[in-house]
Structures are given as structure tokens and as C-alpha cells.
Protein backbone atom coordinates (compact mmCIF):
# COMPACT_ATOMS: atom_id res chain seq x y z
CA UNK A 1 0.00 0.00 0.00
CA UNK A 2 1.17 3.60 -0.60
CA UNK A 3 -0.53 6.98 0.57
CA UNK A 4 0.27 10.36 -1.67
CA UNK A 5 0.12 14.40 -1.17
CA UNK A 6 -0.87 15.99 -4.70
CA UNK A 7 0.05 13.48 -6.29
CA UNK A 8 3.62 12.42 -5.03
CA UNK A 9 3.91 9.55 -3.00
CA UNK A 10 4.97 10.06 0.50
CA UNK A 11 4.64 6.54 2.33
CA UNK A 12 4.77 2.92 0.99
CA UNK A 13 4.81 -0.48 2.77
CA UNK A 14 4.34 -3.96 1.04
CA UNK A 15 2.70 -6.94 2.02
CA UNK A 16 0.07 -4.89 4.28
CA UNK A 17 -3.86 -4.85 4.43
CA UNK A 18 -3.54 -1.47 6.55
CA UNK A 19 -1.24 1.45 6.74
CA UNK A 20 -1.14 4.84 8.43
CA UNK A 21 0.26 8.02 8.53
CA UNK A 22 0.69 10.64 11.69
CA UNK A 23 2.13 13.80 10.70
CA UNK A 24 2.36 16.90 12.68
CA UNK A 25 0.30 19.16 10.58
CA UNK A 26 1.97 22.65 8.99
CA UNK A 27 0.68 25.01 6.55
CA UNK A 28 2.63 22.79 4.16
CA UNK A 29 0.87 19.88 4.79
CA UNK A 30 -2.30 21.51 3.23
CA UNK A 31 -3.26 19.73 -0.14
CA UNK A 32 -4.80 16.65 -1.53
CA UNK A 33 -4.27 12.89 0.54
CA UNK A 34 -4.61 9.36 -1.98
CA UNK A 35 -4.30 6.01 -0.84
CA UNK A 36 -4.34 2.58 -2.89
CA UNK A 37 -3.10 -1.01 -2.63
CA UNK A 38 -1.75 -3.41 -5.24
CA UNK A 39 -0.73 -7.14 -5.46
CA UNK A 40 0.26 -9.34 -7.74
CA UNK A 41 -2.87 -9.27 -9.53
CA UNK A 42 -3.19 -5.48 -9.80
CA UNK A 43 -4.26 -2.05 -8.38
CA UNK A 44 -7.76 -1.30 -6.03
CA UNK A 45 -9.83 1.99 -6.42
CA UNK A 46 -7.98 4.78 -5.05
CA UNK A 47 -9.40 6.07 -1.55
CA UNK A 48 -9.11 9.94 -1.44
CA UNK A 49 -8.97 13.01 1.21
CA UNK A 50 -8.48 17.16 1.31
CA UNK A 51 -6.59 18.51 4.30
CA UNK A 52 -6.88 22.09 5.07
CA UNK A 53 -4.34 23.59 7.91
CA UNK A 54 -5.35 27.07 9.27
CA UNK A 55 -2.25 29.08 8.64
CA UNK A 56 -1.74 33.08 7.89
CA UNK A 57 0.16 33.80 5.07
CA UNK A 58 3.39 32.85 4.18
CA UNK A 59 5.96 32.13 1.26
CA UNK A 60 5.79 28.53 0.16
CA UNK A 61 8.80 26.15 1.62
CA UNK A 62 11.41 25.25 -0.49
CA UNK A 63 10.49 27.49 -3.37
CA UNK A 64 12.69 30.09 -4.89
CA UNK A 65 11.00 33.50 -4.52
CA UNK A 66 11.51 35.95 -7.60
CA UNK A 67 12.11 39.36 -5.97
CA UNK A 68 14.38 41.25 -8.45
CA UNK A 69 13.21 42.27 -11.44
CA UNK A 70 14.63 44.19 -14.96
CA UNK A 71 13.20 45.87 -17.87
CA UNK A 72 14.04 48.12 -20.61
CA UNK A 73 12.49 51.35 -21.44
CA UNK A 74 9.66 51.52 -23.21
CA UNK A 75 8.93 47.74 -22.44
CA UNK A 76 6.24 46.00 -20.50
CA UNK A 77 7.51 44.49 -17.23
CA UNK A 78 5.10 41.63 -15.02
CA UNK A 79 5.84 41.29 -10.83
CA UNK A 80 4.43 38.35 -9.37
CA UNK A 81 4.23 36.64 -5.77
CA UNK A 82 2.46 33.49 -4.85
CA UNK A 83 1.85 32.53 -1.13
CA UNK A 84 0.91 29.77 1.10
CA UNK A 85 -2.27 30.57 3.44
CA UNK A 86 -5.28 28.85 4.63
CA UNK A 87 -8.45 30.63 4.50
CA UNK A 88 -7.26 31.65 1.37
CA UNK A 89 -7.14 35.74 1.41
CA UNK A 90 -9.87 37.51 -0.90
CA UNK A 91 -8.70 39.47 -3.55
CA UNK A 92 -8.89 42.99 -2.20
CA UNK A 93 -6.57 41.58 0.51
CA UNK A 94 -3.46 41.62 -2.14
CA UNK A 95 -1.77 45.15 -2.02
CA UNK A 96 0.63 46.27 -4.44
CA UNK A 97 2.46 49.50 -3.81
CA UNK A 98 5.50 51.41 -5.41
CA UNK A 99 8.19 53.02 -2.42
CA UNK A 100 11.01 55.44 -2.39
CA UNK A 101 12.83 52.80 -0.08
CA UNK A 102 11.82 49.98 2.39
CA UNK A 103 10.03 51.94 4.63
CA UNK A 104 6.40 51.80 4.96
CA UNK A 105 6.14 55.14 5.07
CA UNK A 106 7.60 56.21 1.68
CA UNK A 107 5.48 54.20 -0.44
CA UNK A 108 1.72 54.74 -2.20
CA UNK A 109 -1.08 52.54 -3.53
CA UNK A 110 -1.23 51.51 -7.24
CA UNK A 111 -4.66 51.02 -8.61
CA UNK A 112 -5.83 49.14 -12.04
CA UNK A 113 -4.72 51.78 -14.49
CA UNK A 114 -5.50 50.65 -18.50
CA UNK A 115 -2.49 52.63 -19.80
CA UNK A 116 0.28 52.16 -16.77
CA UNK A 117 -1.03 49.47 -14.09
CA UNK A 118 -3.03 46.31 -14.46
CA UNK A 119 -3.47 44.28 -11.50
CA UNK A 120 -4.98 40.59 -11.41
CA UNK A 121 -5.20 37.65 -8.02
CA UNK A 122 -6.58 34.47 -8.15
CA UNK A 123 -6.60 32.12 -5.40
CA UNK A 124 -3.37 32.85 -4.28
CA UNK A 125 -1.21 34.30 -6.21
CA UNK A 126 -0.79 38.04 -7.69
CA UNK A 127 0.42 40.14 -10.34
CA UNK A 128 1.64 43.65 -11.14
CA UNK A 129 2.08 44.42 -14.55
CA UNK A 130 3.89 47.67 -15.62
CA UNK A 131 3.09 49.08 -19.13
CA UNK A 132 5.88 51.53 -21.54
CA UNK A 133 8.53 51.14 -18.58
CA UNK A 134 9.78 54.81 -18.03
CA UNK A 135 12.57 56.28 -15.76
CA UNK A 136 10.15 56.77 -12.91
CA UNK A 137 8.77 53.56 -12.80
CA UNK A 138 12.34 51.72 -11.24
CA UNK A 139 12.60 51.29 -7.86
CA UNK A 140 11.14 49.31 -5.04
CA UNK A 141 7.49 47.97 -5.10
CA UNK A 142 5.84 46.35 -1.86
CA UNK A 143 3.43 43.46 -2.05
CA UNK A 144 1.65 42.26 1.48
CA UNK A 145 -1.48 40.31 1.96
CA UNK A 146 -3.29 39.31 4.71
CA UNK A 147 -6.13 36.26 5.94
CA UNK A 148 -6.46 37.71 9.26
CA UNK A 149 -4.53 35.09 11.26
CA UNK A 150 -1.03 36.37 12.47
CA UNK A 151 0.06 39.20 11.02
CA UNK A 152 0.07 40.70 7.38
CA UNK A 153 2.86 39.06 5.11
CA UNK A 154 5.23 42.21 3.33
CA UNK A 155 7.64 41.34 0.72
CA UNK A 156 9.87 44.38 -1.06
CA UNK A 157 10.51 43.51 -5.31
CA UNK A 158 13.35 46.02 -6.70
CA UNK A 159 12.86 46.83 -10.45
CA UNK A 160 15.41 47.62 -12.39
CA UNK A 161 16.36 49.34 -15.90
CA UNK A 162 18.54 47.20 -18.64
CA UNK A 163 20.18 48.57 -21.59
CA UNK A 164 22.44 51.30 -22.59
CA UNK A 165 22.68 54.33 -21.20
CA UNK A 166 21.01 57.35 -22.21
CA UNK A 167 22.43 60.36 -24.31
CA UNK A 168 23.99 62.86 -22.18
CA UNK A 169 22.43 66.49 -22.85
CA UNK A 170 23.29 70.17 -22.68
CA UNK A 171 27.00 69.50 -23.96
CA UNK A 172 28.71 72.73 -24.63
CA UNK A 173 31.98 74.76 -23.59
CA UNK A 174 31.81 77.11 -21.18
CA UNK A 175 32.90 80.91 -22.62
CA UNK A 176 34.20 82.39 -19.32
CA UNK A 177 36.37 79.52 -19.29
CA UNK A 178 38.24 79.51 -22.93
CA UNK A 179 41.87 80.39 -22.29
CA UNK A 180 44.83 80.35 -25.07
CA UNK A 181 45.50 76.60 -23.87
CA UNK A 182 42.77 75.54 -22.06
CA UNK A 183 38.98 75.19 -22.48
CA UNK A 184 36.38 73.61 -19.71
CA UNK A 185 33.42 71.66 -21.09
CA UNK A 186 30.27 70.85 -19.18
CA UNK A 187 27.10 68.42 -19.55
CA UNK A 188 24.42 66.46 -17.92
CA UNK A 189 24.50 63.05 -17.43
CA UNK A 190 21.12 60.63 -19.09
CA UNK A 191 19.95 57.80 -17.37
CA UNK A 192 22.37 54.84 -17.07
CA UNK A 193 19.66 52.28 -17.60
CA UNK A 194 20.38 50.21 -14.19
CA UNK A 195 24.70 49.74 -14.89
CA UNK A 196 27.06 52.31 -14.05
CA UNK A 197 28.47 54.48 -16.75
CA UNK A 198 31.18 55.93 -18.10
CA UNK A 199 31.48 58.98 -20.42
CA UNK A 200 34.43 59.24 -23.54
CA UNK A 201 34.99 62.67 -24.29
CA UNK A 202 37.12 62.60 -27.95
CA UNK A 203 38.60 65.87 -29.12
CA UNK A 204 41.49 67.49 -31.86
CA UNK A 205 41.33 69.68 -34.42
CA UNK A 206 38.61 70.92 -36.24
CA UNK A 207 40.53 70.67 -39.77
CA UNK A 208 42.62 67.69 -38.97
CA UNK A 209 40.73 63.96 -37.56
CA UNK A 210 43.56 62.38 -38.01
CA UNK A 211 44.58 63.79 -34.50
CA UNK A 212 42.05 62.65 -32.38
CA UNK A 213 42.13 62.21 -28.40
CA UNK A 214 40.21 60.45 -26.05
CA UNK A 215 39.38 61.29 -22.18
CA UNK A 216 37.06 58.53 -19.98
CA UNK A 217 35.36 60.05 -17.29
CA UNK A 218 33.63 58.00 -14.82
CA UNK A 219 30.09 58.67 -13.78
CA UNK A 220 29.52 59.87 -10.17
CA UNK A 221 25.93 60.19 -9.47
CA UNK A 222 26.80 63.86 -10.12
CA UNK A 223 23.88 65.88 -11.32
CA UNK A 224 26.09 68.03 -13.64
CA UNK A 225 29.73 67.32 -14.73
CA UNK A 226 32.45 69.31 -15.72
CA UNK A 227 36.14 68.09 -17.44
CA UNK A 228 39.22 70.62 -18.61
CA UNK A 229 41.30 70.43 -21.95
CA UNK A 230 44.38 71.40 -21.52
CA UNK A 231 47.30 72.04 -23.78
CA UNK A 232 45.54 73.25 -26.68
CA UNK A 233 46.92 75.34 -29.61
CA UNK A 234 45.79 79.21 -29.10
CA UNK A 235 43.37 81.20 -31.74
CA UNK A 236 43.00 77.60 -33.21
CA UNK A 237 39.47 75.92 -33.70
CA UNK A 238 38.48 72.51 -32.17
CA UNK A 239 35.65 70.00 -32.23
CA UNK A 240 34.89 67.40 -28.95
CA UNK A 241 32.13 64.99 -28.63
CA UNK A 242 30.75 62.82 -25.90
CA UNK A 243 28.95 59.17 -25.66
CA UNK A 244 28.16 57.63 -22.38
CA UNK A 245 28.91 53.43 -21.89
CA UNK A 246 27.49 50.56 -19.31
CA UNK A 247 27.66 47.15 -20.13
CA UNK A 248 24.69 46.81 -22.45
CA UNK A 249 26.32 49.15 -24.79
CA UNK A 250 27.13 52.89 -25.85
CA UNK A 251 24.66 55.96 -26.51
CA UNK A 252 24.96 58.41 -29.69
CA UNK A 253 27.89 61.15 -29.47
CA UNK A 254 26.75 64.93 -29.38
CA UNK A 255 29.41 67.57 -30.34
CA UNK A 256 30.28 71.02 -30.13
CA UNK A 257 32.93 73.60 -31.44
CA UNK A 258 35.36 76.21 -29.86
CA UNK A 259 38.58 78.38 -30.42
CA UNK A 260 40.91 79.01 -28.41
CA UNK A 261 41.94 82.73 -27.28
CA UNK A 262 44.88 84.18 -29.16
CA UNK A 263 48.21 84.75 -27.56
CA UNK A 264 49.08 88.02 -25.71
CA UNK A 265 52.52 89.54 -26.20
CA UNK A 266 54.17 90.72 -22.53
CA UNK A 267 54.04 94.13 -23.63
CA UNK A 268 50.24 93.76 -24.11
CA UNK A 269 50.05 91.87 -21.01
CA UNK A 270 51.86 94.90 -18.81
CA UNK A 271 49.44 96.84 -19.98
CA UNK A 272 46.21 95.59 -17.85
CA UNK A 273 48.74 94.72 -15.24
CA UNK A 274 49.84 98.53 -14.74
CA UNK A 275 46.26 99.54 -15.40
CA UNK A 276 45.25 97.41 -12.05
CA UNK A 277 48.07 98.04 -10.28
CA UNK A 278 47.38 102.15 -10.44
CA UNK A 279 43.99 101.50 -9.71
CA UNK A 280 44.71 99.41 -6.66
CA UNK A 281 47.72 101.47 -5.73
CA UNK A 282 45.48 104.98 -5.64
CA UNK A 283 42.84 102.92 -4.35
CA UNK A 284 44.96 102.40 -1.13
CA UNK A 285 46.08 106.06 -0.88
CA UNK A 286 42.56 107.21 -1.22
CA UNK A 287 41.63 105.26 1.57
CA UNK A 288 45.11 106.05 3.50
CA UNK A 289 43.53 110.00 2.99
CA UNK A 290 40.38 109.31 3.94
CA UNK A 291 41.87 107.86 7.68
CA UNK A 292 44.10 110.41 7.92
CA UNK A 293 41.23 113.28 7.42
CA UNK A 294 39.25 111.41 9.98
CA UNK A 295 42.60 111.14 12.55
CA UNK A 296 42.77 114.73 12.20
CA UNK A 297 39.13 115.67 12.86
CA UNK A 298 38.69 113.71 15.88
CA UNK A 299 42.33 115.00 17.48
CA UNK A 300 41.01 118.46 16.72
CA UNK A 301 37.55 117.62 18.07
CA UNK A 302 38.52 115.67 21.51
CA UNK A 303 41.35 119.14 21.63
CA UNK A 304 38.86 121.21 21.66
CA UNK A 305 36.31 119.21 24.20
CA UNK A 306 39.33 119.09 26.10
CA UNK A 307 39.58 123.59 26.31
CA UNK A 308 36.29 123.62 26.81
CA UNK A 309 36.01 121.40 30.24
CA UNK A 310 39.52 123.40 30.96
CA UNK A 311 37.77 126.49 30.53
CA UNK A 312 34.43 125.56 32.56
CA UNK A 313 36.51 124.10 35.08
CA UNK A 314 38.80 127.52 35.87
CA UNK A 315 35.79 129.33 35.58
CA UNK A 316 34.13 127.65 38.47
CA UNK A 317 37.30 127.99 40.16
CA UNK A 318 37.03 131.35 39.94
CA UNK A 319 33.41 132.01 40.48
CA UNK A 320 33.76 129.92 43.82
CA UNK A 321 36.39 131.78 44.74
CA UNK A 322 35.32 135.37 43.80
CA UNK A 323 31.47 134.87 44.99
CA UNK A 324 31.18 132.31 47.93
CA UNK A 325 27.32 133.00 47.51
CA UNK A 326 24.93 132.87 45.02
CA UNK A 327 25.90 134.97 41.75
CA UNK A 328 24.20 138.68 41.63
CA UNK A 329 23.02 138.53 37.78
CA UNK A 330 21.21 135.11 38.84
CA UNK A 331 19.07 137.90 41.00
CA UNK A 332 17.06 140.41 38.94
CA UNK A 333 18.38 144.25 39.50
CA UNK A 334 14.93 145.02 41.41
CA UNK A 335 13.93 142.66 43.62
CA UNK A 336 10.11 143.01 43.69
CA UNK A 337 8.49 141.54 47.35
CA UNK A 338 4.59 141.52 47.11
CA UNK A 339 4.02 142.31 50.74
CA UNK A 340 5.10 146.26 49.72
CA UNK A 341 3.57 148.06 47.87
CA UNK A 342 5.80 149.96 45.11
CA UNK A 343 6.94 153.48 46.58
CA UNK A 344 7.76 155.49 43.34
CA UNK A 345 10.96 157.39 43.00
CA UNK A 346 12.53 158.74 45.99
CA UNK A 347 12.82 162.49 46.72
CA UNK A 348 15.88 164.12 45.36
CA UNK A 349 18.05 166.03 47.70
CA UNK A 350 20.13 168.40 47.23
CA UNK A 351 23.37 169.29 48.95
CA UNK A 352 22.78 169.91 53.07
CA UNK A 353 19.09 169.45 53.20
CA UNK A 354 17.33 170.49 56.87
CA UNK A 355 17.30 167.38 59.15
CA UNK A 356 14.07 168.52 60.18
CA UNK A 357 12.10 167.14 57.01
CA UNK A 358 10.34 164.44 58.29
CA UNK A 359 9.36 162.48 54.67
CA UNK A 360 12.72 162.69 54.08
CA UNK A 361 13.56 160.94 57.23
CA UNK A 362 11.01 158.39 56.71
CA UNK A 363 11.85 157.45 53.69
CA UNK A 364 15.20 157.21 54.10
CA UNK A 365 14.50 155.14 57.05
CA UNK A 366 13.19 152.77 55.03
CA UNK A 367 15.49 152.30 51.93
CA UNK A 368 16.75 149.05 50.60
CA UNK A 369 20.21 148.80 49.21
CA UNK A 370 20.10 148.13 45.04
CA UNK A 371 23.77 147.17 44.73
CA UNK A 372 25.04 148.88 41.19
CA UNK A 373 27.73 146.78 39.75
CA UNK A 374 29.11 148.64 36.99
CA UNK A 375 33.04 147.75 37.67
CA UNK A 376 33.82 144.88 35.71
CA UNK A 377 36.69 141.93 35.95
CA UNK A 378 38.62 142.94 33.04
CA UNK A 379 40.55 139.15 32.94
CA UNK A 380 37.67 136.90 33.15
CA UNK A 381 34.62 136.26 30.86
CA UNK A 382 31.77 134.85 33.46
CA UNK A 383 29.51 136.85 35.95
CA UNK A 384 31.55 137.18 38.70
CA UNK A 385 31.17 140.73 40.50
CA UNK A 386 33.08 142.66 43.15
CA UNK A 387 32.28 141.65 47.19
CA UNK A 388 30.54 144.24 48.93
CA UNK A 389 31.91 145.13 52.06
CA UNK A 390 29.49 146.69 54.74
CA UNK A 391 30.61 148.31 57.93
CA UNK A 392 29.84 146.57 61.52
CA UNK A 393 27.66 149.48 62.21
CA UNK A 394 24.15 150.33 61.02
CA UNK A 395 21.51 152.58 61.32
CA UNK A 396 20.53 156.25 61.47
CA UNK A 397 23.13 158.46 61.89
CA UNK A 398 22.53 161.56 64.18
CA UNK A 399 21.87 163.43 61.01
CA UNK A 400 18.62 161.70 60.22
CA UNK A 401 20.57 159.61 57.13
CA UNK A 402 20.97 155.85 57.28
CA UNK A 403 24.92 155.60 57.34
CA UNK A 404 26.98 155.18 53.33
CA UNK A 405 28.89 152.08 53.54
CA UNK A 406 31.98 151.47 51.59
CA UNK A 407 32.92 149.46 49.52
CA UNK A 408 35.41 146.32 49.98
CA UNK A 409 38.13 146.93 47.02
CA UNK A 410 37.61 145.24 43.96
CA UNK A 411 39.22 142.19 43.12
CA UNK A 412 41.83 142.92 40.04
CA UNK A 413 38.84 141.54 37.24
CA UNK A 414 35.53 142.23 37.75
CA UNK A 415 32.27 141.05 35.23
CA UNK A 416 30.48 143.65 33.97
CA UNK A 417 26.67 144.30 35.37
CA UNK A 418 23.52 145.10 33.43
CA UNK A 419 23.43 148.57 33.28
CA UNK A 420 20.61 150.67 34.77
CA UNK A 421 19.04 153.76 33.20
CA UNK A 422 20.26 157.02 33.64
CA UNK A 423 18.31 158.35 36.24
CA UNK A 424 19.51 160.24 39.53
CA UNK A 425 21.15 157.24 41.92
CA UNK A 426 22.40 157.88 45.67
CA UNK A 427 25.91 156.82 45.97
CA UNK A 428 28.43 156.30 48.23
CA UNK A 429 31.89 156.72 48.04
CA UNK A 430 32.57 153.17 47.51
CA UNK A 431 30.39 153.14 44.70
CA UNK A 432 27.24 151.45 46.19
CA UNK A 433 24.23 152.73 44.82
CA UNK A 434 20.99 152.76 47.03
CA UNK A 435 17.40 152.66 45.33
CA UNK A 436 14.84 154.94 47.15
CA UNK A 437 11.97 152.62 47.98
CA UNK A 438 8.92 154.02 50.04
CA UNK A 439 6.83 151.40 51.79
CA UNK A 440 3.00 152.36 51.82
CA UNK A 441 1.47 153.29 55.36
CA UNK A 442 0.57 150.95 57.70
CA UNK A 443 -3.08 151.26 58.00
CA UNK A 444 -4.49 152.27 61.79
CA UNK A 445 -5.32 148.86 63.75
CA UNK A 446 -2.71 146.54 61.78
CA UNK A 447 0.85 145.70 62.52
CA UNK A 448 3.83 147.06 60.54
CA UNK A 449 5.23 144.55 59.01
CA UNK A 450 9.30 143.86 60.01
CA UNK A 451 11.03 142.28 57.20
CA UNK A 452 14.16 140.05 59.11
CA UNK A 453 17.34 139.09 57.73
CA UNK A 454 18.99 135.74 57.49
CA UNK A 455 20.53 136.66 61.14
CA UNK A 456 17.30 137.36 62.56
CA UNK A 457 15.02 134.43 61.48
CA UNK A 458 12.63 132.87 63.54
CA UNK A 459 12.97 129.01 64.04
CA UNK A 460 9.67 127.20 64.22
CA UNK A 461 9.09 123.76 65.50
CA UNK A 462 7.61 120.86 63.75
CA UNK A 463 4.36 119.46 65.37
CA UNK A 464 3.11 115.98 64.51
CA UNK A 465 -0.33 115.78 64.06
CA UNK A 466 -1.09 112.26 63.70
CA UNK A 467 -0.68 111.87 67.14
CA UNK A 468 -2.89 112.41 70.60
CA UNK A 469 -2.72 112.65 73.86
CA UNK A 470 -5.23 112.13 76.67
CA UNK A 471 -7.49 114.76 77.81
CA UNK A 472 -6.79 117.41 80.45
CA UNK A 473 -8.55 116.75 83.68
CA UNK A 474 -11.09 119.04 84.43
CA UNK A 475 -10.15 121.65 86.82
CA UNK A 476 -11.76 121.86 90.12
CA UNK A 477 -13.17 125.42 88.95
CA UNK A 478 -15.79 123.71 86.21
CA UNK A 479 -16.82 121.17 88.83
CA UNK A 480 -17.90 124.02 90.84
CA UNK A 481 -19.75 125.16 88.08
């Protein structure tokens, strides 16, 4: 007797009337169980079974998995997977998507497309067809399906381009580079069609191909390449082409034309070099000028801040020195006090007036002293004036005239006052000039007021208010009351 799986025999024992099989079932083991005898006088009906194992999906054992793909341009390319699973996934549970790498992330659902994508699954195996390969469509492509036991099965598939590479573009030389000996050429590399690639740049005169020479330049990955000829032939005409190679082959050759610059003479050449070398040399003296204008300005300007604090300075000195108290001219030349009331110009007298004139008396009883500082410090330039100097004694002299005081002696310098107009003034020998102020009667019933001096002021005390005290006791008086 024998017992098969699909077809294949996978037990056999002669001479038996029974035989068994105990297997530890796998998602393998799903698939389609016969068993038959035989003897020497042939073969009995075959006695069949279908065994289904509950398994998520999976790649089949032992089978080689396709996963790398190529495809030329312009071709149609088919990606395929087939799996193992038990239920058997439905159809919208295959998922084909296209990724910038393996990361899950980075990739986006294709859909049945008639003119790029075509999709088809049945049972359990699916397909991804690609239509008119392009450039964009190699890369990585994910497929993962699911039967909702265990978790979702992802496999990655890399397509990739075959054939030669493409024709590089934008081959030219580049005009700020030609030089008598020396040209640079640039271009942009085409697609190398899944091999690397190497570009052949062949060059030589224009007029002569029997000279020809060949440069290989190996590709990069650079986005824009660049490659020098050197040891050309000046004011002499050329002609270079390119063709790119991988290992399916070469592209076409594109060309272009140049000439090289024509030799300068070293006369010629001294000629731009003198021209730059006078610019750059009066370029530097300009700007050696233009520090040394600016030195100068600030020396003078810090000099000068430097007299002026001098000056302020010896000019306090002095005005400290010459006036311990506050300057005169900060004090107007008639002081005005709003407790008096004005008392007009004061009576004139003339020569040895009677004593007995009582106005006269008054008034002069009550004069304030208008200093008149017309001497002026002839070797300074600020207000400082001349220091009065008053005698000890005061008061009315026997003659009915308030005593003339003189003078202290000027310093050597002297500021000059404002001047006053030119009216009659009383003056003393010393030069002091009284103004004749009368003071208005002090009406019957009221006080005359007493102006005081800074030597006769009256200190007051301070009283807190916020604070109390207790109540006086009431004097035995009111309680008789």
C-alpha cells in the first residue's frame, strides 16, 4: 500500500492490508491525501482526502521566490508573488504598492490603471504588470497580503532598468572659461539604464581627424559634470564629442565647437597689469587719505572738548572763589516783594538838606540797598562781580541819614553788570548805589510789618499731628460750676 500528497507519494509499505500516517500538521501539509493497494494481480480503487491547515500567510517552503526584477524602457515588465495561506485571502486583501525605499512610510497605492497598471489575483497568487517602462517607474514595489490570522505578510521587489545608457544632454563649452591653452566643457549626465556608466569625451582639431584624443570620465551620481582640456593650440578651432557606456552598450555622441583665445605679447600683457596696479595702488592712498582726514578731525575735536572742560573748570574755580554765595546777575536788579507796595521814586536832595524834614527821614529810614555793579573783571569772561563790604555798624546816623557804607576793594577783574538807566542814583563813596523805595502806610489797627534778615530768622518747631494725647482733667473750677 502507498498513501500520496498531490500526487507524489509520501509513504509505501508492502505486504500490508492497513497502513497509516501521523504527521504533525503545517501550513505545508495543506493539499490533496490518496491512498491505494496493489498485489500481484493489480491495483484497487484509489481512496481519497483534502486537508486544510489554518495558517496566515506565508511564502511557500522550499520554493525560490523571484524578488528582483529588470526591464528596458519603453517595455512592459510583469511582478508576481504566490503565497501559502489557509483561509485563502480575498482578492482585495493583495496590495501592491511602489516606495522610495523599504520603509512603509515612503510608499503609495497603485490602482488598475488601463495605460500604466493592471493588477490581477486568483486564489493565491498576484500580479503587477507595468506598461511603456519609463525612468520613474524603477525602484522598489511592496506586495503584502493578509487572511487575518497572524500578522500581514510584506515582501519588497526592486525593479530595475537594462540597456544602454542614455544620451547625455546640454554638452557645450563654457565661454568664461576659454583660455589660449585651455577650455572647460560641461554636460548632464542621461539615465544609465540600471549599470554604471562611463562617459568618452574625444577631441582634436577641427581641420585635422587624423589627430584625435580620447578622455574617460567615470560617472559619479553627479547631477552636472564638468572636465578641462588642456594644452591646446591658441586662436586655433576645435571640435569634442561625448557618448556615455554601461555594459549593455554605448549611446549616440553629441558635439560642439570652440577656439581658443589668441596669444598676448608681454608688452600687451603689462598693460592691464599697470592699469590694475594704479587703480589698486590709488585705491589704497585714497583710503590712506580718507583715515588720515578722519585722525585729524577727531584729534582736533577731543582738543577742543578738552579747552572747553579746561575752561568751565577755571571758571568755576574762579566764580567759587570770587562769589562764595549765590551769583548777583542770577538775582534780577529790582527785587520786587509783594508784601510792599511799590513806593515810586525817591525824593531828590540836594546838597545839606534840613534834618528837620520828616518824609525825608522816613523814607530814608526805610530804603533798601540796590547794589550797582558797573566795575567789571577785566581778565575773566563769566559773571563774577566785586564783594561788597558793609561796615559793623548800622543805622541812622545823628543826622537823620541811614549811614553810606563802603565798599570792599575790587578784586583785580571784575564782570560787567547790566546797566541801569540814567536816572539820579544815591551813591556812596565806595560806589554802592541805594534805590529809594517808600513802603506804603501801615493802615491804623494793623501791625507794621518787620522784614528780618537771614541773622534774625525765627525758628519754628515741627508738630506731629497724627498723634494724641489724653485729655486734660477738668479743673476743680468747672466742677464748681
Amino acid at each position: 500500500m502507498f498513501i500520496a500528497k498531490d500526487g507524489k507519494t509520501i509513504l509505501e509499505r508492502p505486504e500490508v492490508n492497513q497502513l497509516t500516517h501521523v504527521m504533525k500538521a503545517e501550513c505545508s501539509d495543506t493539499g490533496v491525501y490518496n491512498c491505494s493497494g496493489y498485489n500481484q494481480y493489480g491495483t484497487a480503487d484509489n481512496a481519497s482526502v483534502r486537508l486544510f491547515v489554518k495558517c496566515s500567510a506565508r511564502q511557500p517552503p522550499g520554493v525560490d521566490v523571484k524578488l528582483n526584477y529588470i526591464a528596458r524602457q519603453h517595455a512592459n515588465v510583469t511582478l508576481s508573488f504566490t503565497i501559502v495561506a489557509y483561509p485563502v485571502p480575498e482578492p482585495s486583501d493583495f496590495v501592491w504598492k511602489m516606495c522610495n525605499n523599504e520603509s512603509e512610510g515612503f510608499c503609495k497605492p497603485l490602482e488598475d490603471n488601463i495605460h500604466r497598471f493592471d493588477i490581477k489575483t486568483e486564489s493565491l497568487s498576484s500580479s503587477l504588470t507595468i506598461r511603456n517602462v519609463t525612468t520613474e517607474d524603477y525602484g522598489i514595489y511592496q506586495f503584502s497580503v493578509s487572511n487575518n490570522i497572524g500578522t500581514r505578510l510584506i515582501e519588497w521587489l526592486h525593479l530595475k532598468p537594462i540597456g544602454k545608457p542614455n544620451l547625455p544632454t546640454d554638452f557645450h563649452v563654457i565661454q568664461e572659461e576659454i583660455r589660449e591653452t585651455s577650455v572647460v566643457l560641461t554636460w548632464v549626465p542621461g539615465f544609465d539604464n540600471g549599470s554604471p556608466q562611463t562617459f568618452y569625451i574625444t577631441y582634436g582639431k577641427k581641420r585635422d581627424s587624423s589627430k584625435r584624443i580620447t578622455k574617460s570620465i567615470k560617472h559619479k551620481n553627479e547631477a552636472e559634470m564638468n572636465y578641462t582640456l588642456r594644452n591646446l593650440e591658441t586662436e586655433t578651432e576645435y571640435i569634442a564629442s561625448i557618448n556615455a557606456s554601461n555594459e549593455s552598450g554605448y549611446s549616440q555622441a553629441i558635439n560642439d565647437t570652440f577656439i581658443t583665445m589668441k596669444h598676448i605679447t608681454g608688452e600687451q600683457k603689462s598693460l592691464p597689469v599697470a592699469l590694475i596696479g594704479g587703480v589698486v595702488g590709488g585705491g589704497v592712498v585714497a583710503v590712506l587719505v580718507l583715515i588720515g582726514v578722519i585722525f585729524i578731525v577727531n584729534k582736533f575735536r577731543t582738543s577742543g572738548y578738552a579747552k572747553n572742560r579746561e575752561k568751565i573748570r577755571d571758571d568755576r574755580e574762579m566764580s567759587q572763589l570770587s562769589s562764595p554765595q549765590q551769583d548777583d546777575d542770577d538775582l534780577s536788579d529790582v527785587v520786587e516783594n509783594e508784601m510792599y507796595v511799590p513806593a515810586g521814586d525817591m525824593p531828590q536832595r540836594k546838597g545839606n538838606e534840613s534834618r528837620s524834614d520828616k518824609n525825608m527821614a522816613k523814607a530814608v529810614e526805610e530804603l533798601y540797598a540796590q547794589p550797582q555793579k558797573t566795575t567789571t573783571l577785566q581778565s575773566l569772561n563769566s559773571d563774577i562781580y566785586a564783594e561788597v563790604k558793609k561796615d559793623k555798624g548800622k543805622g541812622i546816623t545823628k543826622t537823620g541819614h541811614k549811614k553810606q557804607y563802603d565798599n570792599k576793594s575790587f578784586e583785580d577783574d571784575t564782570n560787567e553788570n547790566h546797566d541801569f538807566p540814567d536816572t539820579k542814583k544815591n551813591e556812596n563813596k565806595g560806589g554802592l548805589i541805594y534805590a529809594d523805595v517808600h513802603l506804603a502806610n501801615t493802615p491804623k489797627g494793623r501791625k507794621r510789618l518787620v522784614v528780618h534778615g537771614l541773622d534774625d530768622k525765627t525758628e519754628y518747631a515741627e508738630v506731629d499731628l497724627t498723634k494724641k494725647v489724653d485729655p486734660l482733667p477738668k479743673s476743680e473750677e468747672g466742677k464748681s460750676d
